[in-house]
Protein backbone atom coordinates (compact mmCIF):
# COMPACT_ATOMS: atom_id res chain seq x y z
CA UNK A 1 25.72 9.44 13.21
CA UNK A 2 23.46 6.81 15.07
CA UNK A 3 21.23 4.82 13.59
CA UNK A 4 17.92 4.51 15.28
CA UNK A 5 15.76 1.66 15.65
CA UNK A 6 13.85 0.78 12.42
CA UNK A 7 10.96 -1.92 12.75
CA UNK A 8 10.37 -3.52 9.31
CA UNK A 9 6.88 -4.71 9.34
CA UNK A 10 5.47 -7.03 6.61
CA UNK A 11 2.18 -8.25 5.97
CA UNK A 12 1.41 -12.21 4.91
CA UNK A 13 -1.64 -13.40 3.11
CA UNK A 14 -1.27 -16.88 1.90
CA UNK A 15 2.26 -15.50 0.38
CA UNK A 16 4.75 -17.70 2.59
CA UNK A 17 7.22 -18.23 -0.25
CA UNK A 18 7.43 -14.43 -1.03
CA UNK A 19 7.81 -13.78 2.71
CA UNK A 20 10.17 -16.17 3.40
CA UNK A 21 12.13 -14.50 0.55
CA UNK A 22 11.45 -11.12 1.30
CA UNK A 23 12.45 -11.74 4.67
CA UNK A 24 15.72 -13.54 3.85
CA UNK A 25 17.21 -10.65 1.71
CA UNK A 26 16.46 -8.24 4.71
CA UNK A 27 18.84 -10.33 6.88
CA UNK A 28 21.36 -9.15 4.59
CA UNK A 29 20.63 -5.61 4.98
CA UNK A 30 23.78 -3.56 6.05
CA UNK A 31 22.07 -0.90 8.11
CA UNK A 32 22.68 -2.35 12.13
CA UNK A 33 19.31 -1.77 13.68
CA UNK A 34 16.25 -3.09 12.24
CA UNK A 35 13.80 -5.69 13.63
CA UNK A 36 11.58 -7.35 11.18
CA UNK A 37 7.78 -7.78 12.02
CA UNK A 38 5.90 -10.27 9.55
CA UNK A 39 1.61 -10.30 10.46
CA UNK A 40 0.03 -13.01 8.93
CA UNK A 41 -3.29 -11.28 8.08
CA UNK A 42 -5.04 -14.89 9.39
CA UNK A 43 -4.34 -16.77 6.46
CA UNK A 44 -6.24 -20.06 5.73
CA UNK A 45 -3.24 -21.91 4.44
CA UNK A 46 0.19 -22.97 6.14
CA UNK A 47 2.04 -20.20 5.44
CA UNK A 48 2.58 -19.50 9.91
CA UNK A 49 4.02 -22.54 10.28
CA UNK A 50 6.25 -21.90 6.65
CA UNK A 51 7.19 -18.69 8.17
CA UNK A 52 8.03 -19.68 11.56
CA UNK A 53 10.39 -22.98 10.36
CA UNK A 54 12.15 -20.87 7.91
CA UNK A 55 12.48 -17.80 10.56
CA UNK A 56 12.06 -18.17 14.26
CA UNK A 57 14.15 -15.04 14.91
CA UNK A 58 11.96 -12.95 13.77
CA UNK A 59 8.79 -11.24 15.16
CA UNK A 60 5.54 -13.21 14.07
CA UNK A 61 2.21 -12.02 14.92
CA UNK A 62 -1.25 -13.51 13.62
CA UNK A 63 -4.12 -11.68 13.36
CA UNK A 64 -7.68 -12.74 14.46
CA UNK A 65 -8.83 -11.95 11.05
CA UNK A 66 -8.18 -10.85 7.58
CA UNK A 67 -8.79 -7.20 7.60
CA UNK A 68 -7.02 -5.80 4.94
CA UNK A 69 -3.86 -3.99 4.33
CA UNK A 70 -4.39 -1.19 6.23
CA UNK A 71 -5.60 -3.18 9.24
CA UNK A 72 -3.09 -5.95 8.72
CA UNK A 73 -0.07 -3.36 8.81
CA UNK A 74 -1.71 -1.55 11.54
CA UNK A 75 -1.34 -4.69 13.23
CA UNK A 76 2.55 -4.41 13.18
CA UNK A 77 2.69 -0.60 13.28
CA UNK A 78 1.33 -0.64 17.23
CA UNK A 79 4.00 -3.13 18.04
CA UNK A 80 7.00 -2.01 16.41
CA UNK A 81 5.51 1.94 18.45
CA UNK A 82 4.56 0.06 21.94
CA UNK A 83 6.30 -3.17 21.95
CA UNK A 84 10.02 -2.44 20.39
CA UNK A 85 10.11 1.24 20.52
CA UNK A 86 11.13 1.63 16.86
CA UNK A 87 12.01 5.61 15.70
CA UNK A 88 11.33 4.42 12.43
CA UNK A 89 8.30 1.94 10.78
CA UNK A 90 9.10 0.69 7.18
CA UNK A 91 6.51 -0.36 5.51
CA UNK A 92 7.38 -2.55 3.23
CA UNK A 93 5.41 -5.56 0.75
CA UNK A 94 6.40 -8.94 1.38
CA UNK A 95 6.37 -9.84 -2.47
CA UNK A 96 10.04 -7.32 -2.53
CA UNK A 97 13.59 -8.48 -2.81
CA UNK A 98 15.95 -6.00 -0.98
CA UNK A 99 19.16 -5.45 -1.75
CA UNK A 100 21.70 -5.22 1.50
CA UNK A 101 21.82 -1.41 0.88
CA UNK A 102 18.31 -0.35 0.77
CA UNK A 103 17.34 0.63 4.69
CA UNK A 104 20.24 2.76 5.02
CA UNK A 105 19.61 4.88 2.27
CA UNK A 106 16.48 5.51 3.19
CA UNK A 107 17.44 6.41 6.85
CA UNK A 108 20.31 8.75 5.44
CA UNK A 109 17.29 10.52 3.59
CA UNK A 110 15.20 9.99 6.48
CA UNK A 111 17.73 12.27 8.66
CA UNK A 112 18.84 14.75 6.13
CA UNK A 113 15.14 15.81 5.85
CA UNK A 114 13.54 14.98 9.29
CA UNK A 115 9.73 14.42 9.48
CA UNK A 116 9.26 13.33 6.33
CA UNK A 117 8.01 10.34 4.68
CA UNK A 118 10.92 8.61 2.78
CA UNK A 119 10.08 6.26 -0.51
CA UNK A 120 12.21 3.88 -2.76
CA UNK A 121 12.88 3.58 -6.50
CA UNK A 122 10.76 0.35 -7.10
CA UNK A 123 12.05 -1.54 -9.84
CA UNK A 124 10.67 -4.95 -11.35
CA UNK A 125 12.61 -7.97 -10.70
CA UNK A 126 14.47 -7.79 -13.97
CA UNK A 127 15.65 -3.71 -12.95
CA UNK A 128 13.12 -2.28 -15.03
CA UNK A 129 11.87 0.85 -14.16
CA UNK A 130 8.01 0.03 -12.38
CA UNK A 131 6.97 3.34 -9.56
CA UNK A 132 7.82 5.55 -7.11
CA UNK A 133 4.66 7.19 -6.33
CA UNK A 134 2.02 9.12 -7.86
CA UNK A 135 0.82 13.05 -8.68
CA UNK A 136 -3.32 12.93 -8.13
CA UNK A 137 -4.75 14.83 -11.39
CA UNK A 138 -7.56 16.56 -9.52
CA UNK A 139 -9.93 17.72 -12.21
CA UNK A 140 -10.83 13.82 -12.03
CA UNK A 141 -9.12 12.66 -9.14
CA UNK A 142 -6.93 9.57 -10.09
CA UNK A 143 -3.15 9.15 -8.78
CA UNK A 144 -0.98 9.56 -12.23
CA UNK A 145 2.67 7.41 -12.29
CA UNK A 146 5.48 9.96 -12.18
CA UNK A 147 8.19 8.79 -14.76
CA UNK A 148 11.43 8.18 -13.89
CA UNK A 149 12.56 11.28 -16.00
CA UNK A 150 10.95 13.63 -13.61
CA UNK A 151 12.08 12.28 -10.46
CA UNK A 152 15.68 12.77 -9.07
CA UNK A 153 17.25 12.24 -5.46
CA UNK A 154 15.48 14.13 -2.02
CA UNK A 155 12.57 15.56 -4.77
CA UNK A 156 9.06 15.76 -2.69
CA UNK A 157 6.24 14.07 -3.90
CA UNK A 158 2.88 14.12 -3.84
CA UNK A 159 2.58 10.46 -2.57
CA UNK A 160 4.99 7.84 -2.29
CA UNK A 161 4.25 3.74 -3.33
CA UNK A 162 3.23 2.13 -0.42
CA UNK A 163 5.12 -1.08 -1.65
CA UNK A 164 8.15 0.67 0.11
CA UNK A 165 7.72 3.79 2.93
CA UNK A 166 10.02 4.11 6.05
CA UNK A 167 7.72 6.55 8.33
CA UNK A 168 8.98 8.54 11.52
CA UNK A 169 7.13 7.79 14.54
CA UNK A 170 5.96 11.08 15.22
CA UNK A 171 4.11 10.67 12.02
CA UNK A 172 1.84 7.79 13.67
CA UNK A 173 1.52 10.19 16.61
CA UNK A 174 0.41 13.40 14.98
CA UNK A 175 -2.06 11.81 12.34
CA UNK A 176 -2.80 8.10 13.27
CA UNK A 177 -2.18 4.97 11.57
CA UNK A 178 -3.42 3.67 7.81
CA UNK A 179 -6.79 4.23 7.19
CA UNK A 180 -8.79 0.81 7.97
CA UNK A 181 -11.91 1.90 5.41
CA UNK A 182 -10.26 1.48 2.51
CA UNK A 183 -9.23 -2.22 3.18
CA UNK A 184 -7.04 -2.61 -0.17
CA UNK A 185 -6.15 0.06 -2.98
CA UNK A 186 -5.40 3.73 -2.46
CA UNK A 187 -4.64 3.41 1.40
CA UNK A 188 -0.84 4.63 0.78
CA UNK A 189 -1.84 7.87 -1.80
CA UNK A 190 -4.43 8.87 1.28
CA UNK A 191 -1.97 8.38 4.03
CA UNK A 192 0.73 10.16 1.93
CA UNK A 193 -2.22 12.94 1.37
CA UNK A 194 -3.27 12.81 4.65
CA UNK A 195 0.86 13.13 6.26
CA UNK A 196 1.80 16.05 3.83
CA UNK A 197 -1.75 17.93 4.86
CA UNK A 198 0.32 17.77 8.40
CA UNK A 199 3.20 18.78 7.70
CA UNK A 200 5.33 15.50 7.08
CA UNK A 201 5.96 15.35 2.99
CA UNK A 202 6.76 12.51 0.71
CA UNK A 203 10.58 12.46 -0.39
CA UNK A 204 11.87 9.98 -2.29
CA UNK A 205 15.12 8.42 -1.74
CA UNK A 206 16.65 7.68 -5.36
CA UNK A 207 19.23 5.32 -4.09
CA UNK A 208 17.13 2.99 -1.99
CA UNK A 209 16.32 0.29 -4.34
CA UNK A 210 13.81 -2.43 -3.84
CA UNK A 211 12.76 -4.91 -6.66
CA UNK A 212 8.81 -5.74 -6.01
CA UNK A 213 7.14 -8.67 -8.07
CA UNK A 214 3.72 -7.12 -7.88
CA UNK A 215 0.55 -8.25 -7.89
CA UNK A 216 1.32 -11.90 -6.00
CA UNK A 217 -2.24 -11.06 -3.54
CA UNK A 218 -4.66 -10.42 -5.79
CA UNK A 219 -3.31 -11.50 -9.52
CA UNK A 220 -6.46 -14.04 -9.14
CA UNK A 221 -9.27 -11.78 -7.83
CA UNK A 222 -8.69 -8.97 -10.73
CA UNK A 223 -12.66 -7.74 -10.55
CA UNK A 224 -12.18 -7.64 -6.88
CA UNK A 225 -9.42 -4.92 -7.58
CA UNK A 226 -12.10 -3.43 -9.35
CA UNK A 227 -14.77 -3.13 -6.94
CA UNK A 228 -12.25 -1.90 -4.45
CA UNK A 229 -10.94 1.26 -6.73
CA UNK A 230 -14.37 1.99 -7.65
CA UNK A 231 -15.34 2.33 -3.88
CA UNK A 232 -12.00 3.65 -2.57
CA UNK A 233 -11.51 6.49 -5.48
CA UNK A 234 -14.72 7.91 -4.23
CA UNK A 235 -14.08 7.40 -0.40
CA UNK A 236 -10.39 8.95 -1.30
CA UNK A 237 -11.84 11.83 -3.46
CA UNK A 238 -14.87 12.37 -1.21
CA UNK A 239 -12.12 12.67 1.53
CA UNK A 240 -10.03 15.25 -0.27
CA UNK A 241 -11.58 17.06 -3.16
CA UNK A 242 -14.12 20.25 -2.58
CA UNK A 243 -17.45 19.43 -2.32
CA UNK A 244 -17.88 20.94 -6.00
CA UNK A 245 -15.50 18.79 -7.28
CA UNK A 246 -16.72 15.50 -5.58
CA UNK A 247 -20.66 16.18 -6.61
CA UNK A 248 -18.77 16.10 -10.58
CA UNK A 249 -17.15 13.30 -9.87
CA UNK A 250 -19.94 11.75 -7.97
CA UNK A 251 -22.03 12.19 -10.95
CA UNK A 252 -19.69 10.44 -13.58
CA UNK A 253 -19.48 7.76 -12.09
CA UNK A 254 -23.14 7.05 -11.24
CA UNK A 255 -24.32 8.07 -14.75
CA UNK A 256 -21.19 8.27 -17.70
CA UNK A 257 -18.92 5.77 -16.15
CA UNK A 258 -21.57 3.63 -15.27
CA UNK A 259 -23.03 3.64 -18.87
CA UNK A 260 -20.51 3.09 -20.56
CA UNK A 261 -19.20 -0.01 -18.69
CA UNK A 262 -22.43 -1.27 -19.19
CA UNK A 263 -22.15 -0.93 -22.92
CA UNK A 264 -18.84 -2.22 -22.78
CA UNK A 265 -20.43 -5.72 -21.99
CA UNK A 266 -22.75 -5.36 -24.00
CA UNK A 267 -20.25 -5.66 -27.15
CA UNK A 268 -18.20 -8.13 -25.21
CA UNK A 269 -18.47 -11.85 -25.27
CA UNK A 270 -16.31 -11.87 -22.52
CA UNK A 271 -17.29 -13.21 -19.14
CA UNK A 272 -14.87 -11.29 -17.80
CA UNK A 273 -15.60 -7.95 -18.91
CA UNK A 274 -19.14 -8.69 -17.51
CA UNK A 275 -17.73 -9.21 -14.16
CA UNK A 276 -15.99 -6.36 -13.84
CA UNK A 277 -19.08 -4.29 -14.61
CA UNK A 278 -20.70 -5.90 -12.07
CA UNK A 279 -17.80 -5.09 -9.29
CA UNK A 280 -17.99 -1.46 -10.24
CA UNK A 281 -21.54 -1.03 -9.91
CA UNK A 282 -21.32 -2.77 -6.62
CA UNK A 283 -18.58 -0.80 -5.34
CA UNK A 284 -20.71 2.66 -6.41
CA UNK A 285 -23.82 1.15 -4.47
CA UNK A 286 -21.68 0.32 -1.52
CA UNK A 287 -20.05 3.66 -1.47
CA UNK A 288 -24.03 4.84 -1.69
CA UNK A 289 -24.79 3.00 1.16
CA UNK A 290 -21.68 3.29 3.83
CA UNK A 291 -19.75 0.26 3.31
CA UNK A 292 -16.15 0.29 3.92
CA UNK A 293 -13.58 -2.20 4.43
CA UNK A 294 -14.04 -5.73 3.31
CA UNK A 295 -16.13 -6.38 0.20
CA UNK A 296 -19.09 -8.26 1.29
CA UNK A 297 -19.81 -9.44 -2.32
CA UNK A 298 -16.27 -11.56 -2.46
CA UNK A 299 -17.63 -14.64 -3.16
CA UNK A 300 -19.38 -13.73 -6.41
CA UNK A 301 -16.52 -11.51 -7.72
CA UNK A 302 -14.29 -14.06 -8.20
């Protein structure tokens, strides 16, 4: 059987260690065509030149600005389509450790069940059990963890984690790249919704392993994470739901949810329980008012 071209695109964000990491274990990968693609998502520190002494074989492109994950891979996606004429994109975080196997059982899954997404088993660094991707519970919208217990080998799923997805081309033809609105958080469940809706479903591929550290982006900016699945969840659900079942969900969150955070502080000391109130109610108003992609209230979220 051949093996087609895969392009492995990462995305860097002040993560030049993990890259450089990341990036070493794929050079160990057994599977015979892959080209890796590492954007640096215009990071303010060093981590280019890091990247480029550590690596020069490898495809390095630097974006203009920092716009996200979506926009960041996006970045890589059009090359590895126009520039290297890759069959395959994997997307794949560059805070992941890869053992030498990985790609090619994912390809093998890949071309047993053609046009199809194809996810890993992602596994902490210590071989723990962490995701594979998520069922949405739609009488309130949220993605729910599938247990390892009711996953096996080729299964379908509803969406796949985007820390690890190897994506036919003719999926990037047929419905576009990652959405650019949603800028970080719930960009892989909507792609993943938005593939299957298609015709291209999520299958997961048992024996591709990949160890993820998780986290390494945004373990400092935790109320950010909050503003941004406030915002996204009703973006995604707005998206996807029935209008019936949006205008419920629309209303928890701008009266119950809202509420209840608030009271939440209230019988808190805690600064930080204050500031995530404060990144939900701005993501609500911001989903009110249009705003998608980059947070505009960064600064006083951290």
């Amino acid at each position: 059987m051949t093996s087609p071209l895969v392009a492995i695109v990462l995305l860097n964000y002040c993560g030049a260690v993990h890259t450089n990491e990341c990036v070493t274990s794929l050079k160990q990968l057994d599977y015979p065509n892959a080209q890796i693609i590492v954007v640096d998502n215009a990071s303010p520190d060093d981590s280019v030149a890091q990247i480029q002494a550590e690596h020069p074989d490898i495809h390095l492109i630097c974006a203009k600005t920092n716009g996200g994950f979506s926009a960041g891979n996006n970045i890589g996606i059009r090359y590895a389509l126009e520039k290297l004429d890759a069959a395959y994109v994997w997307i794949l975080n560059n805070d992941t450790l890869i053992p030498p196997d990985a790609l090619t059982a994912l390809v093998a899954q890949a071309q047993a069940h053609p046009n199809t997404l194809i996810g890993s088993l992602i596994l902490n660094t210590d071989g723990s059990f962490q995701t594979v991707g998520h069922r949405i519970n739609r009488k309130r919208w949220r993605p729910r963890a599938y247990k390892l217990a009711d996953v096996s080998d080729g299964q379908i799923l509803e969406t796949l984690c985007g820390c690890s997805i190897l994506v036919p081309r003719q999926v990037f033809e047929t419905i576009g790249l990652l959405d650019e609105a949603y800028f970080l958080y719930l960009e892989d469940t909507e792609f993943c919704l938005r593939a299957s809706q298609a015709g291209f479903p999520a299958v997961l591929a048992l024996n591709s392993k990949v160890f993820h550290k998780g986290g390494v982006s945004t373990e400092s900016k935790k109320a950010l994470v909050s503003y941004y699945c406030q915002r996204n969840r009703l973006i995604f659900t707005q998206q996807f739901a029935t209008p019936n079942q949006f205008k419920m969900l629309y209303i928890y969150h701008c009266y119950y949810r809202r509420i209840y955070s608030k009271l939440t502080t209230l019988f808190s000391n805690q600064s930080d329980a204050r500031l995530h109130h404060k990144a939900r109610v701005r993501g609500l108003q911001d989903f009110m008012k249009g705003v998608v992609g980059k947070c505009p209230h960064e600064a006083e979220l951290i």
